[in-house]
N, C-alpha and C. Protein backbone atom coordinates (compact mmCIF):
# COMPACT_ATOMS: atom_id res chain seq x y z
N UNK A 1 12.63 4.21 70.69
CA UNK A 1 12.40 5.21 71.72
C UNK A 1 11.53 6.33 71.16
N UNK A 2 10.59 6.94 72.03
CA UNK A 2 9.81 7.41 71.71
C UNK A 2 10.25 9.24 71.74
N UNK A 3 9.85 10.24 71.28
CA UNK A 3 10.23 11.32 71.36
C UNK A 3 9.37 12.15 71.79
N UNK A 4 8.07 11.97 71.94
CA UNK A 4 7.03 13.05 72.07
C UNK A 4 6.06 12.76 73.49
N UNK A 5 6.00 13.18 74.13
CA UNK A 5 5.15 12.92 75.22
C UNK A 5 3.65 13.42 74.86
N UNK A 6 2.83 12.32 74.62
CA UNK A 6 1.86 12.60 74.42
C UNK A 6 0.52 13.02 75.00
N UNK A 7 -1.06 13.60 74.92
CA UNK A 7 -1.84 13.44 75.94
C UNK A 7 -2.40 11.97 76.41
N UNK A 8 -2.23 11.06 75.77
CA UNK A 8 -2.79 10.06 75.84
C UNK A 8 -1.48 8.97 76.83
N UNK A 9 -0.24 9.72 76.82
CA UNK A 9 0.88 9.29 78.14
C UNK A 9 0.64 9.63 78.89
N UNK A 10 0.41 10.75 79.69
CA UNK A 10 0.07 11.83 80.49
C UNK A 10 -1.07 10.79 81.10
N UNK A 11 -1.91 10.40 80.24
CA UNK A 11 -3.94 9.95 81.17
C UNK A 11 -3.33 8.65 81.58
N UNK A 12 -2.52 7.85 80.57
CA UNK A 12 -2.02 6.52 81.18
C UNK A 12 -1.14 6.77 82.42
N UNK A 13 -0.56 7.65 82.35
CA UNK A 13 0.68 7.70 83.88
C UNK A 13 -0.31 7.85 85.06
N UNK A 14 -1.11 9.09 84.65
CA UNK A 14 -2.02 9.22 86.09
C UNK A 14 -2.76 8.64 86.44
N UNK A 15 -3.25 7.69 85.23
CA UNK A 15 -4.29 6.32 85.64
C UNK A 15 -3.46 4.99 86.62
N UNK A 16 -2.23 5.30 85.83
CA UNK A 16 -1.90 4.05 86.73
C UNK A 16 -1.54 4.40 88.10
N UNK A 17 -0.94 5.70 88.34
CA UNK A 17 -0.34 6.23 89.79
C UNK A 17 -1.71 6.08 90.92
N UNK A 18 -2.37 6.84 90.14
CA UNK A 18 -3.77 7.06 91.03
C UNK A 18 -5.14 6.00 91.00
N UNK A 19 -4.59 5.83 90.17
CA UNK A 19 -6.34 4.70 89.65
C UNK A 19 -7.44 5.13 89.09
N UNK A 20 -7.62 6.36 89.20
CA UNK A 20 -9.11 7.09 88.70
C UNK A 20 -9.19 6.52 87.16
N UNK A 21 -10.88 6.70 86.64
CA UNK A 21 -10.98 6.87 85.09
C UNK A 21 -10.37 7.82 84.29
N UNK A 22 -10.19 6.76 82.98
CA UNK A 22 -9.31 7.42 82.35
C UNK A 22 -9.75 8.39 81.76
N UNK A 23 -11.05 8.27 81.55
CA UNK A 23 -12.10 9.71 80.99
C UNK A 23 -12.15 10.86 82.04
N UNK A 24 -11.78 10.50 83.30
CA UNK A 24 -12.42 11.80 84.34
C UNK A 24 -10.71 12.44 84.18
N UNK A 25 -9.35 11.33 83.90
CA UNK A 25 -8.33 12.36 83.92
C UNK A 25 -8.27 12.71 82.58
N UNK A 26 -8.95 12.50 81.69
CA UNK A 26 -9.17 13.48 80.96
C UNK A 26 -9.62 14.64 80.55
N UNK A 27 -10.43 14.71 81.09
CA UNK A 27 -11.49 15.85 81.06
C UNK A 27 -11.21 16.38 82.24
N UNK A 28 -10.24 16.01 83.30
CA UNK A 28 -9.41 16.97 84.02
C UNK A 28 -8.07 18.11 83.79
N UNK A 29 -7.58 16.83 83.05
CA UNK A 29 -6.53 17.16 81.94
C UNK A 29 -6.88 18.90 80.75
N UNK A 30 -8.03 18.11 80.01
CA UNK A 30 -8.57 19.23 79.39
C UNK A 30 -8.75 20.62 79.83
N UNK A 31 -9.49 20.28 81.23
CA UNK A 31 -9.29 21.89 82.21
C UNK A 31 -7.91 22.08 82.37
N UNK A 32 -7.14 21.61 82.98
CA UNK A 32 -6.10 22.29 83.04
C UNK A 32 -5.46 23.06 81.76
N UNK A 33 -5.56 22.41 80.42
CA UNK A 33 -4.89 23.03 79.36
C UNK A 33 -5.88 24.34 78.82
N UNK A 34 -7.02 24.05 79.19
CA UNK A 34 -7.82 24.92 78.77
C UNK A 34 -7.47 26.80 79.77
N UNK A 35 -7.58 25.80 81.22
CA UNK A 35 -6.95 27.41 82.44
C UNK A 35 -5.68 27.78 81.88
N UNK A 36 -5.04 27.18 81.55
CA UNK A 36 -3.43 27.40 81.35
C UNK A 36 -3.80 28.28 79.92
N UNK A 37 -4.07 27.93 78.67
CA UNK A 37 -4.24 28.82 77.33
C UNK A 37 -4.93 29.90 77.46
N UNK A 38 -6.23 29.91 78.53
CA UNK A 38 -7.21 31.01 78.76
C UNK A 38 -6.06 32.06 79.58
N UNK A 39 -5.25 31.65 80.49
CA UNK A 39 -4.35 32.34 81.21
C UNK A 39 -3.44 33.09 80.47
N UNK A 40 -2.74 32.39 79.63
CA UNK A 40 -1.45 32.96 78.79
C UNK A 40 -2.48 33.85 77.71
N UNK A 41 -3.72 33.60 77.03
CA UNK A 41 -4.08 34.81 76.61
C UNK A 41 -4.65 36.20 77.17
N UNK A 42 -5.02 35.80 78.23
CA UNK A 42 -5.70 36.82 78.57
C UNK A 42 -4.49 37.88 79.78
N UNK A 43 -3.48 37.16 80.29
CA UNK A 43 -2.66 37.74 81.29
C UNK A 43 -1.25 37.54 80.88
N UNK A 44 -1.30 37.19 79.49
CA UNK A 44 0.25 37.31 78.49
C UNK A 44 1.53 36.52 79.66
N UNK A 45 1.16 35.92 80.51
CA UNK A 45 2.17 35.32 81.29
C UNK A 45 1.39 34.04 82.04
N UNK A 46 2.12 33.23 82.33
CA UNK A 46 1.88 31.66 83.48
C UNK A 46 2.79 31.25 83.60
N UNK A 47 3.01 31.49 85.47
CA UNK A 47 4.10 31.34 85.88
C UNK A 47 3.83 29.82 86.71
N UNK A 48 4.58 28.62 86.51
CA UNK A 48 4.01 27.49 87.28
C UNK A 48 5.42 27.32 88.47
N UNK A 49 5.14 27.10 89.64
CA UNK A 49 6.35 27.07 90.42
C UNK A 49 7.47 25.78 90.08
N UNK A 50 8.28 25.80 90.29
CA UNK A 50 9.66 24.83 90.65
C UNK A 50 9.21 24.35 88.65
N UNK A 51 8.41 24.75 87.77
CA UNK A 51 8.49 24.14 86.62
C UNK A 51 9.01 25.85 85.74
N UNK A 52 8.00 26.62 85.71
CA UNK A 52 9.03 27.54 84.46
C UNK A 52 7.95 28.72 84.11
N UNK A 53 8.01 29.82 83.33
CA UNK A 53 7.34 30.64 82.59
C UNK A 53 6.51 30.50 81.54
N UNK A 54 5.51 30.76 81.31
CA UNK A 54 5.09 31.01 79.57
C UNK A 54 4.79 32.21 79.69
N UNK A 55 5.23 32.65 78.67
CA UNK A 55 4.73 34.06 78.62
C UNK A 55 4.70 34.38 76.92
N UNK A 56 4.12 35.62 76.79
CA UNK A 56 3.90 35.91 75.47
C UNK A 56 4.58 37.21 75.02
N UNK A 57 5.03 37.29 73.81
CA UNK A 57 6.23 38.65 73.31
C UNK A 57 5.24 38.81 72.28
N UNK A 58 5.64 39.89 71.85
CA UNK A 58 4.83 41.07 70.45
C UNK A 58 6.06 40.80 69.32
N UNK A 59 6.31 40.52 68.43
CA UNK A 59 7.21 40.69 67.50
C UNK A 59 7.00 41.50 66.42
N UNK A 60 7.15 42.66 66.24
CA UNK A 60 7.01 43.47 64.95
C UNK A 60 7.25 43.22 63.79
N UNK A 61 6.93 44.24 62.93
CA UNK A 61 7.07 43.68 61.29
C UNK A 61 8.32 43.87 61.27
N UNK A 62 8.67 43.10 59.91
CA UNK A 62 10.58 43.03 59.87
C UNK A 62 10.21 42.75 58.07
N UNK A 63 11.49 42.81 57.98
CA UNK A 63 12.04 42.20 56.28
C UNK A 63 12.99 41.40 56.41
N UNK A 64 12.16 40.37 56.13
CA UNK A 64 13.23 38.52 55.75
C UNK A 64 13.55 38.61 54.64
N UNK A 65 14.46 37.42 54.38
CA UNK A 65 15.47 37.64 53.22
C UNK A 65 15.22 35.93 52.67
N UNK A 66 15.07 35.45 51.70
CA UNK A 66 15.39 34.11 50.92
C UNK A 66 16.90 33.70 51.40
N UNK A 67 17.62 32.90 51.94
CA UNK A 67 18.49 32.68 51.71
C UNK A 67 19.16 32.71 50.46
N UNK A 68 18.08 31.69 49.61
CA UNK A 68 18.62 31.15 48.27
C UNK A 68 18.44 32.40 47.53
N UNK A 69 17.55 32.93 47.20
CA UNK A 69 17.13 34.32 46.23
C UNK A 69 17.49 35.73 46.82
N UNK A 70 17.76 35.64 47.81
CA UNK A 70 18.08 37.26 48.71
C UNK A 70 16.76 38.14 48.24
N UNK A 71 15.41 37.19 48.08
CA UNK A 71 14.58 38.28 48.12
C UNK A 71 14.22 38.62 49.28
N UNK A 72 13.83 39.87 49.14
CA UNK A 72 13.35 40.10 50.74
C UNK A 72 11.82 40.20 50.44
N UNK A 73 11.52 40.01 51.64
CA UNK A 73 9.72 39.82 52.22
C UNK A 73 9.31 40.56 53.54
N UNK A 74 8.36 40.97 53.36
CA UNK A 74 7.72 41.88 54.50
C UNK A 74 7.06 40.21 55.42
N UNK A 75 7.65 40.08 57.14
CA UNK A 75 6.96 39.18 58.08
C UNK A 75 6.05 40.25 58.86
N UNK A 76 5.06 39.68 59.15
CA UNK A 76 3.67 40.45 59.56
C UNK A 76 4.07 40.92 61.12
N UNK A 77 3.74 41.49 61.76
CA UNK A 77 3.71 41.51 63.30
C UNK A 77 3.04 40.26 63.93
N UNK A 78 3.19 39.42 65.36
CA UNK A 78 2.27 38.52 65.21
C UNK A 78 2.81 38.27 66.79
N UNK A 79 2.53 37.51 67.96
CA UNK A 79 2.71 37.06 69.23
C UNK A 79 3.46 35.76 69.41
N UNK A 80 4.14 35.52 69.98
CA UNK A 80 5.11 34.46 70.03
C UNK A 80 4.98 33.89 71.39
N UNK A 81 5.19 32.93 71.76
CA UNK A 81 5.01 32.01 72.78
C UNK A 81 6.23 31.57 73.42
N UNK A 82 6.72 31.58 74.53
CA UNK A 82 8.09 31.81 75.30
C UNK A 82 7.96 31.24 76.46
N UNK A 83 9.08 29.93 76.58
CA UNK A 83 8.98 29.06 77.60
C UNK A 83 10.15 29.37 78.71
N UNK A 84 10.28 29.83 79.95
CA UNK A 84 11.35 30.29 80.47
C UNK A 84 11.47 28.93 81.63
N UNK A 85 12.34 27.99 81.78
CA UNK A 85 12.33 27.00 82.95
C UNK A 85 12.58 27.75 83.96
N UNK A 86 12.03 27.09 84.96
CA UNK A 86 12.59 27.50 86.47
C UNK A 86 14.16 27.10 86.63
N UNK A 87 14.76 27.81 87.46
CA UNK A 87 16.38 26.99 88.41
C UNK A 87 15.68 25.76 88.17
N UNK A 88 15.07 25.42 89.74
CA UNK A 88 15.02 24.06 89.92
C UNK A 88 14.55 22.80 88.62
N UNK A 89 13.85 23.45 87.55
CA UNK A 89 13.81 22.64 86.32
C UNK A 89 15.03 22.26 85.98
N UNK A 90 15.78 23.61 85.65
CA UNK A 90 17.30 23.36 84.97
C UNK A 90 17.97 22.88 85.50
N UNK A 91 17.78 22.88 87.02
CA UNK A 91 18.90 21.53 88.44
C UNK A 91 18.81 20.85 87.91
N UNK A 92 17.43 20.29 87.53
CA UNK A 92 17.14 18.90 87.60
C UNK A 92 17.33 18.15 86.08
N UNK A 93 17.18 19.12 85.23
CA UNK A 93 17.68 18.65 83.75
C UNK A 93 19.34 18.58 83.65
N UNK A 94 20.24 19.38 84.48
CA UNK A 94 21.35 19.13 84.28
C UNK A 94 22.29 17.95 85.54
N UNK A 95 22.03 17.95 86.22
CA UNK A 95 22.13 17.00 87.49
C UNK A 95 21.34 16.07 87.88
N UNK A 96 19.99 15.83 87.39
CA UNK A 96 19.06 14.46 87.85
C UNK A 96 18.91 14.98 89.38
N UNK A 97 18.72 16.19 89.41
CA UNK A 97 18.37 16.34 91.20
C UNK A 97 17.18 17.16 91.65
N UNK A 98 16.21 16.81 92.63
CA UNK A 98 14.92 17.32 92.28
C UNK A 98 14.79 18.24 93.78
């Protein structure tokens, strides 16, 4: 069993549902990931309906610790990436109901 949903699952599913080339749902594909990354950088949020959030957080500098050595280390400030599901995602991940 496989674990990763890949882009190259994604072009096969919609090739077979729809029929189109597998190059044009690609390079359809591509736009979409491309609107979606251009979106979350430039408007720090993408909200997709009945699927979920991305949005983006600021995380400040902090001091981490080694577990093993208890040294501590300065972590940089840096942007983090944050997936929020919709309800109806989480219906449907916990009940199979769409």
């Amino acid at each position: 069993m496989r674990v990763n949903l890949t882009k190259k699952d994604i072009i096969k599913s919609i090739y077979l549902q729809i029929g189109l080339s597998k190059k044009i749902i690609d390079l359809f594909l591509e736009d979409i990931i491309k609107i979606l990354t251009n979106n979350i950088k430039e408007n720090k949020k993408v909200k997709i309906s009945n699927f979920g959030t991305f949005l983006v957080r600021n995380k400040k500098n902090r001091i981490g610790r080694n577990p093993k050595t208890r040294e501590e280390k300065k972590i940089s400030e840096r942007n983090v990436l944050l997936f929020k599901p919709s309800k109806e995602l989480k219906k449907y991940i916990n009940n199979n109901e769409w």
